[in-house]
PDB file of N, CA and C in Angstrom:
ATOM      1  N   UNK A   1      30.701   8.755  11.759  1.00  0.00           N
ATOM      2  CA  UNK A   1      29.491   9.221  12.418  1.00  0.00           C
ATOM      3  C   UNK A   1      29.675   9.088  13.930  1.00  0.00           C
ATOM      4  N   UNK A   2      29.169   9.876  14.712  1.00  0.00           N
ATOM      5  CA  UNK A   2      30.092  10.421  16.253  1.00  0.00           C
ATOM      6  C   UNK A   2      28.416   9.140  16.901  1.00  0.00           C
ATOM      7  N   UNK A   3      28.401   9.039  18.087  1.00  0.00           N
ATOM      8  CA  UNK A   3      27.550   8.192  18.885  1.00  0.00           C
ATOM      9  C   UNK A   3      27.549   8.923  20.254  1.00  0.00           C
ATOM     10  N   UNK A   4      26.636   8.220  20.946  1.00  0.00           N
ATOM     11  CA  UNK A   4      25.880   9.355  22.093  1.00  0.00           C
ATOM     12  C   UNK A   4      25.764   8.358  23.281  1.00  0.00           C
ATOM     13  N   UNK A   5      26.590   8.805  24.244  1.00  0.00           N
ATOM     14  CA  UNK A   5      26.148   7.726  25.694  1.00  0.00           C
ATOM     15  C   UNK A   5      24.931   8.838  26.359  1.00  0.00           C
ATOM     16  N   UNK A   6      23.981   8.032  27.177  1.00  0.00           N
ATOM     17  CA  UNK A   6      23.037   8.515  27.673  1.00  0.00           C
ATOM     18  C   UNK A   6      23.218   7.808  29.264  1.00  0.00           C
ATOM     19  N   UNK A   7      23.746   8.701  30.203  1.00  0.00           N
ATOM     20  CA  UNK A   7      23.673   8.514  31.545  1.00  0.00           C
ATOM     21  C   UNK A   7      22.245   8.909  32.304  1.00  0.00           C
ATOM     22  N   UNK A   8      22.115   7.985  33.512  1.00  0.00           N
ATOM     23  CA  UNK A   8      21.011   8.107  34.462  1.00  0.00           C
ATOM     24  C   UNK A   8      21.589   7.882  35.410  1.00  0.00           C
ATOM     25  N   UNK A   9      20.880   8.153  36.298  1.00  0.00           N
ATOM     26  CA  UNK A   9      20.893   8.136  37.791  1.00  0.00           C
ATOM     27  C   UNK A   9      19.502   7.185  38.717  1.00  0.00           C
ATOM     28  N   UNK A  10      19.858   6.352  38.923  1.00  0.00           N
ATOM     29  CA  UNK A  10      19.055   5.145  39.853  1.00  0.00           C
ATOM     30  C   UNK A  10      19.636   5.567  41.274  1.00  0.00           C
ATOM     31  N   UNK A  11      18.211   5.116  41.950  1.00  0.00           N
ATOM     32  CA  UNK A  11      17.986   5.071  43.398  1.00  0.00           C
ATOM     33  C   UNK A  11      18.215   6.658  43.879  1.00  0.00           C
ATOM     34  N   UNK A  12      17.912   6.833  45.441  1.00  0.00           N
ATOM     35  CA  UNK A  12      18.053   7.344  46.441  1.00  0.00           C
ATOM     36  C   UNK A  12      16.890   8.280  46.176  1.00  0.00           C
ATOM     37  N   UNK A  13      17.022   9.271  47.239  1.00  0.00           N
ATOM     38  CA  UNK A  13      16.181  10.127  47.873  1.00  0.00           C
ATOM     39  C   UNK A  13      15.403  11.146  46.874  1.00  0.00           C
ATOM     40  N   UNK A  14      14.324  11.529  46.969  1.00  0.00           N
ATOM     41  CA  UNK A  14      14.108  12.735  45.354  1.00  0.00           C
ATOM     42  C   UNK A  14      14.632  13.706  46.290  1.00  0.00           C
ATOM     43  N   UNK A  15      15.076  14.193  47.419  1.00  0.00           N
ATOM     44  CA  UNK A  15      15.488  15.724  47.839  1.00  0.00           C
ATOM     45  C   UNK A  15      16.782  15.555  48.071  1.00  0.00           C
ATOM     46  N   UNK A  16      17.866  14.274  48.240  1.00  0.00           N
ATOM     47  CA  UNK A  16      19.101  13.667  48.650  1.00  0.00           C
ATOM     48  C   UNK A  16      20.103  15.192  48.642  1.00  0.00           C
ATOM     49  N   UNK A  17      19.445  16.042  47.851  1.00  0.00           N
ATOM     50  CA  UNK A  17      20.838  17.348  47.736  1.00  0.00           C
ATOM     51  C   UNK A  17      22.219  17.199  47.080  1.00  0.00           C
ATOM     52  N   UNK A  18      22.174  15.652  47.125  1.00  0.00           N
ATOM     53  CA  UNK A  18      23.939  15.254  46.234  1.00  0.00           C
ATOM     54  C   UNK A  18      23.508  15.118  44.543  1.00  0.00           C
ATOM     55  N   UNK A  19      24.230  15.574  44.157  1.00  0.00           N
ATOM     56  CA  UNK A  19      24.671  15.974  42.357  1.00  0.00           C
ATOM     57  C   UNK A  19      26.018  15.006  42.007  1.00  0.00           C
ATOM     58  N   UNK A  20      26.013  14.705  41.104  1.00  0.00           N
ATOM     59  CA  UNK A  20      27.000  14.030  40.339  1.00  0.00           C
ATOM     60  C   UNK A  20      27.994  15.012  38.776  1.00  0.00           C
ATOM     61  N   UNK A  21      28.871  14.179  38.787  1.00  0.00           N
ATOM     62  CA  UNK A  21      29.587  14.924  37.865  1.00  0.00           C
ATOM     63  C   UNK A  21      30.427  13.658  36.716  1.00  0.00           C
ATOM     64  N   UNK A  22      29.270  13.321  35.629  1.00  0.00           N
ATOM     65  CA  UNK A  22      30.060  12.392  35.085  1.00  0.00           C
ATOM     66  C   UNK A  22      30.914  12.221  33.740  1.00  0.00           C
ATOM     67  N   UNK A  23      32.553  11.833  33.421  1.00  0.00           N
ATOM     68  CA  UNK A  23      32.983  12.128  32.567  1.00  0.00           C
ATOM     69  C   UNK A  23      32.955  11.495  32.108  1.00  0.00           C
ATOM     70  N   UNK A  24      33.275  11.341  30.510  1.00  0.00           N
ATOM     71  CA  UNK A  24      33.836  10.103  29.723  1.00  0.00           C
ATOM     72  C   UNK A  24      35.296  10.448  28.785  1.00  0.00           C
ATOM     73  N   UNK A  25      36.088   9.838  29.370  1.00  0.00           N
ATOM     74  CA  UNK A  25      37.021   9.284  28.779  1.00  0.00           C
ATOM     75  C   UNK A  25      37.377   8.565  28.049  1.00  0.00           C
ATOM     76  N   UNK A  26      37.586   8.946  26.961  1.00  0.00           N
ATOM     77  CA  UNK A  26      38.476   7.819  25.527  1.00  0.00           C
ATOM     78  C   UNK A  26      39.602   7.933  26.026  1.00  0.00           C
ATOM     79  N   UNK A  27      39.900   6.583  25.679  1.00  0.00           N
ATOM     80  CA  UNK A  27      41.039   5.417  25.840  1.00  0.00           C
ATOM     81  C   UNK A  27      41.439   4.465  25.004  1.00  0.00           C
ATOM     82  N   UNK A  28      43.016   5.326  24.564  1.00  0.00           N
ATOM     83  CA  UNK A  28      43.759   5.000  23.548  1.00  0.00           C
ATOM     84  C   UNK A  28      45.437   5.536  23.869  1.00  0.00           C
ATOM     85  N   UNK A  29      45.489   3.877  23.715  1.00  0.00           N
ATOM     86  CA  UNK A  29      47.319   3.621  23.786  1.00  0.00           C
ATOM     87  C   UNK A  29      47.148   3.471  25.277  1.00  0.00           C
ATOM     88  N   UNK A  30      46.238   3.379  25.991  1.00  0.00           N
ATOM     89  CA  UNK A  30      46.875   3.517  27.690  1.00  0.00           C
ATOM     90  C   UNK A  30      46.608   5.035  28.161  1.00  0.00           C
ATOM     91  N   UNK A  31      46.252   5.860  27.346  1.00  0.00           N
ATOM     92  CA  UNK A  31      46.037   7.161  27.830  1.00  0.00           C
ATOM     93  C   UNK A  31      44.837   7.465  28.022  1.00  0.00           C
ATOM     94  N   UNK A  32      44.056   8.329  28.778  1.00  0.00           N
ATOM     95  CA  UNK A  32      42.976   9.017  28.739  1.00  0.00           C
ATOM     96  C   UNK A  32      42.833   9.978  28.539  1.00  0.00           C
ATOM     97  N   UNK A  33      41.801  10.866  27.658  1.00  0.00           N
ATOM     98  CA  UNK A  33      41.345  11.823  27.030  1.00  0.00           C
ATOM     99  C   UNK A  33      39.789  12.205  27.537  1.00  0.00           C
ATOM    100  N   UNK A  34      39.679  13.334  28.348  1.00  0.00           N
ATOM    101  CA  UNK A  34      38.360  14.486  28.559  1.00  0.00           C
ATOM    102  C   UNK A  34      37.595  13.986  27.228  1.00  0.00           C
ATOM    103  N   UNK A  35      36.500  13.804  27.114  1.00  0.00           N
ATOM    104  CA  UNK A  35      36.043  13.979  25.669  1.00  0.00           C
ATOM    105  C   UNK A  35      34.619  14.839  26.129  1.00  0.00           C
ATOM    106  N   UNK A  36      33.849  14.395  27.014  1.00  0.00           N
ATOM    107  CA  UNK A  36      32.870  14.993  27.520  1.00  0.00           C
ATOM    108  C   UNK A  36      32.225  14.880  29.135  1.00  0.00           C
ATOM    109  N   UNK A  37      31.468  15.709  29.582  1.00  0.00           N
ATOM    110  CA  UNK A  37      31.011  15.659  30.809  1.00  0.00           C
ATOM    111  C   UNK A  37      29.745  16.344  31.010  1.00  0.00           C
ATOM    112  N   UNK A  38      28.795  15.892  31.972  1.00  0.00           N
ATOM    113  CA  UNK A  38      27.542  16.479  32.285  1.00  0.00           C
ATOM    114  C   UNK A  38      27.097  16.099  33.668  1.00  0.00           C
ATOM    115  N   UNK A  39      26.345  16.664  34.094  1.00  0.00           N
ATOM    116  CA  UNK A  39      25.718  16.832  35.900  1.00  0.00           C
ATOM    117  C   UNK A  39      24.321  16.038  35.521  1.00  0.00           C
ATOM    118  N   UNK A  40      24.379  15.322  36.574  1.00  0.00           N
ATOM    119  CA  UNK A  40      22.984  14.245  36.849  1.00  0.00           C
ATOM    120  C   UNK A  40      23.048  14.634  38.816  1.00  0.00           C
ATOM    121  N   UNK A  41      21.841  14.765  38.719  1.00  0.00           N
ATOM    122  CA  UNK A  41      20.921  14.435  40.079  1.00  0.00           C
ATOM    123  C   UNK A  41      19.451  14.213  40.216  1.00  0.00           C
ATOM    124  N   UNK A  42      19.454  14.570  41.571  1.00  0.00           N
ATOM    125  CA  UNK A  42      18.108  14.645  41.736  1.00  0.00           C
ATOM    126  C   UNK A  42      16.373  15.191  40.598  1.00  0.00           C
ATOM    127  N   UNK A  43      17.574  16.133  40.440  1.00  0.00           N
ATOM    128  CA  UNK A  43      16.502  17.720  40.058  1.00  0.00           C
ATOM    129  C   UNK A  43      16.621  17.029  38.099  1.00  0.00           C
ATOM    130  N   UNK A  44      17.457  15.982  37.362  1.00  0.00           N
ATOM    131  CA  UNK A  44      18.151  16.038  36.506  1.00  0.00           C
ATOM    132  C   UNK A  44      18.609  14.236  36.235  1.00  0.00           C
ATOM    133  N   UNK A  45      17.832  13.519  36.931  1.00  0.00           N
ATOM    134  CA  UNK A  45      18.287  12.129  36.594  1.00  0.00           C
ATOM    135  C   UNK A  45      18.774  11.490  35.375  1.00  0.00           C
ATOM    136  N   UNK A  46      18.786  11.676  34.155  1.00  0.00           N
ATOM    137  CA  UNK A  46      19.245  11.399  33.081  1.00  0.00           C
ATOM    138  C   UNK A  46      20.060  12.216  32.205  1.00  0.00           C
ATOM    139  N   UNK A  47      20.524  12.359  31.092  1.00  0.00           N
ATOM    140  CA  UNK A  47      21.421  13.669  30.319  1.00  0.00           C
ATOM    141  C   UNK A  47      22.070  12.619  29.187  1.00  0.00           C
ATOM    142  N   UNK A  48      22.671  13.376  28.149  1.00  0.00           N
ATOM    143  CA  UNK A  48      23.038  12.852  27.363  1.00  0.00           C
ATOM    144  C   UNK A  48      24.755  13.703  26.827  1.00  0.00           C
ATOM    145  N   UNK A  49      25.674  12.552  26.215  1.00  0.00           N
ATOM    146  CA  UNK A  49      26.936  13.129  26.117  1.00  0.00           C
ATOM    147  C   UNK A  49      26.819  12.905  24.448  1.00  0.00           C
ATOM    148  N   UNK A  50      26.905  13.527  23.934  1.00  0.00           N
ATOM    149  CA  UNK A  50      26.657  13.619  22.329  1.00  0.00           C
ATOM    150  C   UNK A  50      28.059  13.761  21.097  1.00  0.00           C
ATOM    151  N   UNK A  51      28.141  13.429  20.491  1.00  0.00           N
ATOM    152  CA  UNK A  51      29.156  13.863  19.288  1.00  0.00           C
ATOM    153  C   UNK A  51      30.149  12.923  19.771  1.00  0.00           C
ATOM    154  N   UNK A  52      30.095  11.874  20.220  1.00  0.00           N
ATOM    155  CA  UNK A  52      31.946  11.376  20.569  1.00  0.00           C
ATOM    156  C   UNK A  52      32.134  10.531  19.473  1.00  0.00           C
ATOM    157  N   UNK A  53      33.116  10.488  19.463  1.00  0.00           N
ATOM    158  CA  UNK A  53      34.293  10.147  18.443  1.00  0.00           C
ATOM    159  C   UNK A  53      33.795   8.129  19.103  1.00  0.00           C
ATOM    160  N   UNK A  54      33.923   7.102  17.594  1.00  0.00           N
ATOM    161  CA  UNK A  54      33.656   5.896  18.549  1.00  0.00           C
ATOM    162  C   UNK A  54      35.084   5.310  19.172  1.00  0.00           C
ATOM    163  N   UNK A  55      35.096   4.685  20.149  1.00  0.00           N
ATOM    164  CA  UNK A  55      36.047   4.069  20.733  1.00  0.00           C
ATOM    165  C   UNK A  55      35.942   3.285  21.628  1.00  0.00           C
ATOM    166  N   UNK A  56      36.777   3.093  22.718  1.00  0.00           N
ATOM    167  CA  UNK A  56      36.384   2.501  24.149  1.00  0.00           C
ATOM    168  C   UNK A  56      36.802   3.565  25.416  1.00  0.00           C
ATOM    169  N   UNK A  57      35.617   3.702  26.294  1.00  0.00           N
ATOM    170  CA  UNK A  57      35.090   4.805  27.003  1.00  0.00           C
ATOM    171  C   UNK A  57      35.399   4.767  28.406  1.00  0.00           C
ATOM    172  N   UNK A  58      35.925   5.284  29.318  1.00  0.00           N
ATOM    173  CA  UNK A  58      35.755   5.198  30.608  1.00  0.00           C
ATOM    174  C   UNK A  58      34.967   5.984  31.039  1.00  0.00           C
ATOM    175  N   UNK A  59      33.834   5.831  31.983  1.00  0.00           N
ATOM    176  CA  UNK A  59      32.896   6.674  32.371  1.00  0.00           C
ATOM    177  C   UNK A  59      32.792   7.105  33.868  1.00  0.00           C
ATOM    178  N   UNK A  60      33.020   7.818  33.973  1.00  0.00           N
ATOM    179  CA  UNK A  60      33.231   7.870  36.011  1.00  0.00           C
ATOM    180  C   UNK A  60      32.526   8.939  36.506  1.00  0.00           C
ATOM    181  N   UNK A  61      31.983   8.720  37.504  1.00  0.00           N
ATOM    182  CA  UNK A  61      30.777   8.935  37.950  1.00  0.00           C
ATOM    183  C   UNK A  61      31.369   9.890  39.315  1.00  0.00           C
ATOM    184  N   UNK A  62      31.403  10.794  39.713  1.00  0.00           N
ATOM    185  CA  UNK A  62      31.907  11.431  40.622  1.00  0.00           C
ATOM    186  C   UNK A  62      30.441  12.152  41.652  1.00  0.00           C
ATOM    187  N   UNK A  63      30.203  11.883  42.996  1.00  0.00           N
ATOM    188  CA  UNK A  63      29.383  12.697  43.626  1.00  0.00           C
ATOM    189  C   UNK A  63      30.256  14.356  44.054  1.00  0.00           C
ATOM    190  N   UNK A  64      29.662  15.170  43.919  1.00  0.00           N
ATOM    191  CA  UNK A  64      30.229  16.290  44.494  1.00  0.00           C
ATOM    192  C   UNK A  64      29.111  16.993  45.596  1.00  0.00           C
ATOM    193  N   UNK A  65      29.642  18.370  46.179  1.00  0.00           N
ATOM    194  CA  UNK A  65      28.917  18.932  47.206  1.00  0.00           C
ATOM    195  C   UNK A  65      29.614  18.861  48.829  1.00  0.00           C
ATOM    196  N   UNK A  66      30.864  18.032  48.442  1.00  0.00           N
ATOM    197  CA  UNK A  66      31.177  17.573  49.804  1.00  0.00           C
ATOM    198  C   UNK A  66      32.288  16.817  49.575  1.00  0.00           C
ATOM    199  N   UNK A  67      33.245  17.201  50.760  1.00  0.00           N
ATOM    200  CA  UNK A  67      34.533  16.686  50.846  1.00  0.00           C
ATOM    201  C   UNK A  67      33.785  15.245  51.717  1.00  0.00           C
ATOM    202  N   UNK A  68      34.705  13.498  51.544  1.00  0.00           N
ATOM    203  CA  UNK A  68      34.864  12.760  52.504  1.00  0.00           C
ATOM    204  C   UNK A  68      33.355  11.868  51.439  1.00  0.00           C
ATOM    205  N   UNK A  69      33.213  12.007  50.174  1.00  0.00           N
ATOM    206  CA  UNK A  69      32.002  11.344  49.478  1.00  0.00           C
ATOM    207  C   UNK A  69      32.782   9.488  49.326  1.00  0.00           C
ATOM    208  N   UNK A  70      31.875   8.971  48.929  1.00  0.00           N
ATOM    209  CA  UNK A  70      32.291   7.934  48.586  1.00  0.00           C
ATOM    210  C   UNK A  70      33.102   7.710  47.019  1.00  0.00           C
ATOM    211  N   UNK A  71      34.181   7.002  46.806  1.00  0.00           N
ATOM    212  CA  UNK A  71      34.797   6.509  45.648  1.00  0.00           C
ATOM    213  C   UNK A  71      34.196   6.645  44.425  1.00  0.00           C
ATOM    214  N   UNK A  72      34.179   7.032  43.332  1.00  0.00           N
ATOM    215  CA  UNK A  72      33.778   7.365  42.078  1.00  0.00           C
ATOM    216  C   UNK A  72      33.527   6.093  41.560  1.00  0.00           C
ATOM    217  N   UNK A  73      32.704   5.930  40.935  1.00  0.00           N
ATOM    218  CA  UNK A  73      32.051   4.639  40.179  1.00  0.00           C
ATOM    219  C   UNK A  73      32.755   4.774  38.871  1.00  0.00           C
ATOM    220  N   UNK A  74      33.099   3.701  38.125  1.00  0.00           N
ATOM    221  CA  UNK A  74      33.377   3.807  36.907  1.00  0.00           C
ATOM    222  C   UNK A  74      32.805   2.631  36.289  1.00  0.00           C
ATOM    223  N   UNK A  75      32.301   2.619  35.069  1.00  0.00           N
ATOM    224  CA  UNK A  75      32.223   1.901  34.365  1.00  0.00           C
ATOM    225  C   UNK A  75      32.945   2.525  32.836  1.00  0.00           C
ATOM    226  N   UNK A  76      32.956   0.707  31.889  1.00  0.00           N
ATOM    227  CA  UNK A  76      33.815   1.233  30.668  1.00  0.00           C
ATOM    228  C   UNK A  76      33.231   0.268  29.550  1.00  0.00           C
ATOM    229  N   UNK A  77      32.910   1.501  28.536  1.00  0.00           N
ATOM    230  CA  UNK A  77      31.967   1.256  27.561  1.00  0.00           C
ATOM    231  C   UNK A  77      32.928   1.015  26.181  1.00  0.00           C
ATOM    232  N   UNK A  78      32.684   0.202  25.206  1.00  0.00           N
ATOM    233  CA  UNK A  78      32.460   0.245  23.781  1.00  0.00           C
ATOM    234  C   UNK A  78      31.689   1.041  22.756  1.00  0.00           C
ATOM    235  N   UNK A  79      32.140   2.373  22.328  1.00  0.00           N
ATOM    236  CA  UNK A  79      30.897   3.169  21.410  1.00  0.00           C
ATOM    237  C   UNK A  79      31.462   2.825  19.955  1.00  0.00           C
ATOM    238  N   UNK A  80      30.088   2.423  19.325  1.00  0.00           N
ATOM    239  CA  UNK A  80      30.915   2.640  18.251  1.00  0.00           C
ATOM    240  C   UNK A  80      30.014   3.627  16.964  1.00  0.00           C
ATOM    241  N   UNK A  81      30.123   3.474  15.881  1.00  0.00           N
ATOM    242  CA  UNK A  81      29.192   4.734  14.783  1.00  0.00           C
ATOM    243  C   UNK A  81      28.322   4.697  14.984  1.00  0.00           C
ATOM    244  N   UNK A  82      27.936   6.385  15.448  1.00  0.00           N
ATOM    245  CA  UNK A  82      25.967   5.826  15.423  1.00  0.00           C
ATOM    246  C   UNK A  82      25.354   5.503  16.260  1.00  0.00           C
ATOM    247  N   UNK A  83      26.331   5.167  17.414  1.00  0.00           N
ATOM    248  CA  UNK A  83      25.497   3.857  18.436  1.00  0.00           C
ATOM    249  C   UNK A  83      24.951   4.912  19.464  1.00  0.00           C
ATOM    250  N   UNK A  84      23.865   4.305  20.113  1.00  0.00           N
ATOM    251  CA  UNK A  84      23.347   5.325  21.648  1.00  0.00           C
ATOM    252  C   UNK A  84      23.713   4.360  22.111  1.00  0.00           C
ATOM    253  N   UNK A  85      24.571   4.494  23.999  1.00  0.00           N
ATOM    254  CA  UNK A  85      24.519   3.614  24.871  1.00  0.00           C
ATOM    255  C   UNK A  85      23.921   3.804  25.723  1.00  0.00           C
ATOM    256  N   UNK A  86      23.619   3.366  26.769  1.00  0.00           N
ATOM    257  CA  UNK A  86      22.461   3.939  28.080  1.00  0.00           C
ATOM    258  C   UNK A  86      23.802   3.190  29.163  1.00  0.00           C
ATOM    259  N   UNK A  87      23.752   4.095  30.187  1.00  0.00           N
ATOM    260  CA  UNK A  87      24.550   3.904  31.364  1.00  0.00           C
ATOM    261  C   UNK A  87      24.059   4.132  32.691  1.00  0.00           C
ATOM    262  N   UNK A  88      24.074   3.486  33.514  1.00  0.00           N
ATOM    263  CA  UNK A  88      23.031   3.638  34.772  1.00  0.00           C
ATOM    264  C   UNK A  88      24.313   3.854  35.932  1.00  0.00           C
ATOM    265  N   UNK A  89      23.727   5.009  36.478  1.00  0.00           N
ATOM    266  CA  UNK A  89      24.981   4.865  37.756  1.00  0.00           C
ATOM    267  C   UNK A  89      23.704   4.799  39.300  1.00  0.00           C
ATOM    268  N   UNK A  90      24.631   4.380  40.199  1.00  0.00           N
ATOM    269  CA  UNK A  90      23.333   4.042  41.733  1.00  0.00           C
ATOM    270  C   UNK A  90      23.849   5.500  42.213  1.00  0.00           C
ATOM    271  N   UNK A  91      22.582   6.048  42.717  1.00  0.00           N
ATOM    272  CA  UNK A  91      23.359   7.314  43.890  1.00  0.00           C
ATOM    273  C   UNK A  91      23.061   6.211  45.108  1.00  0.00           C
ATOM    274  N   UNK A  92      24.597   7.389  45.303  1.00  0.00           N
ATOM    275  CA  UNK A  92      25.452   6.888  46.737  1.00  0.00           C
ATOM    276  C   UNK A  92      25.325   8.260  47.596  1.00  0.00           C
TER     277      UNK A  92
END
């Protein structure tokens, strides 16, 4: 049975104009694998990544709109059958 991370977006401006782009990566053997991705901002603070396979997750948080942004956030999750996780990233 596949499990569902649920990303948000905390803090900053409601008009800030910066969008995010966040993936998750399964991670296995040392490798990383695309599994899914979705856009959080302003207009869009929360979203959900659905159907993944369970495992252990890298989640990275990318701002776009602009060359010279700050460093991508990552955090790294445990999914396992079934499970919803909730993931909070800060806009930067």
């Amino acid at each position: 049975m596949a499990g569902t991370i649920q990303v948000e977006l905390e803090g900053g401006e409601p008009n800030q104009g910066n969008w995010y782009e966040v993936r998750a990566l399964l991670v296995r053997e040392g490798k990383e694998e695309l599994r899914s991705s979705t856009w959080i901002g302003p207009w869009n603070r929360r979203d959900e990544m659905r159907s993944l396979a369970p495992g252990h997750y890298k989640l990275v948080c990318t701002r776009q709109g602009g060359a010279g942004g700050p460093e991508p956030a990552v955090q790294e999750v445990e999914l396992h059958e079934g499970e919803t996780l909730e993931v909070r990233f800060q806009a930067r």
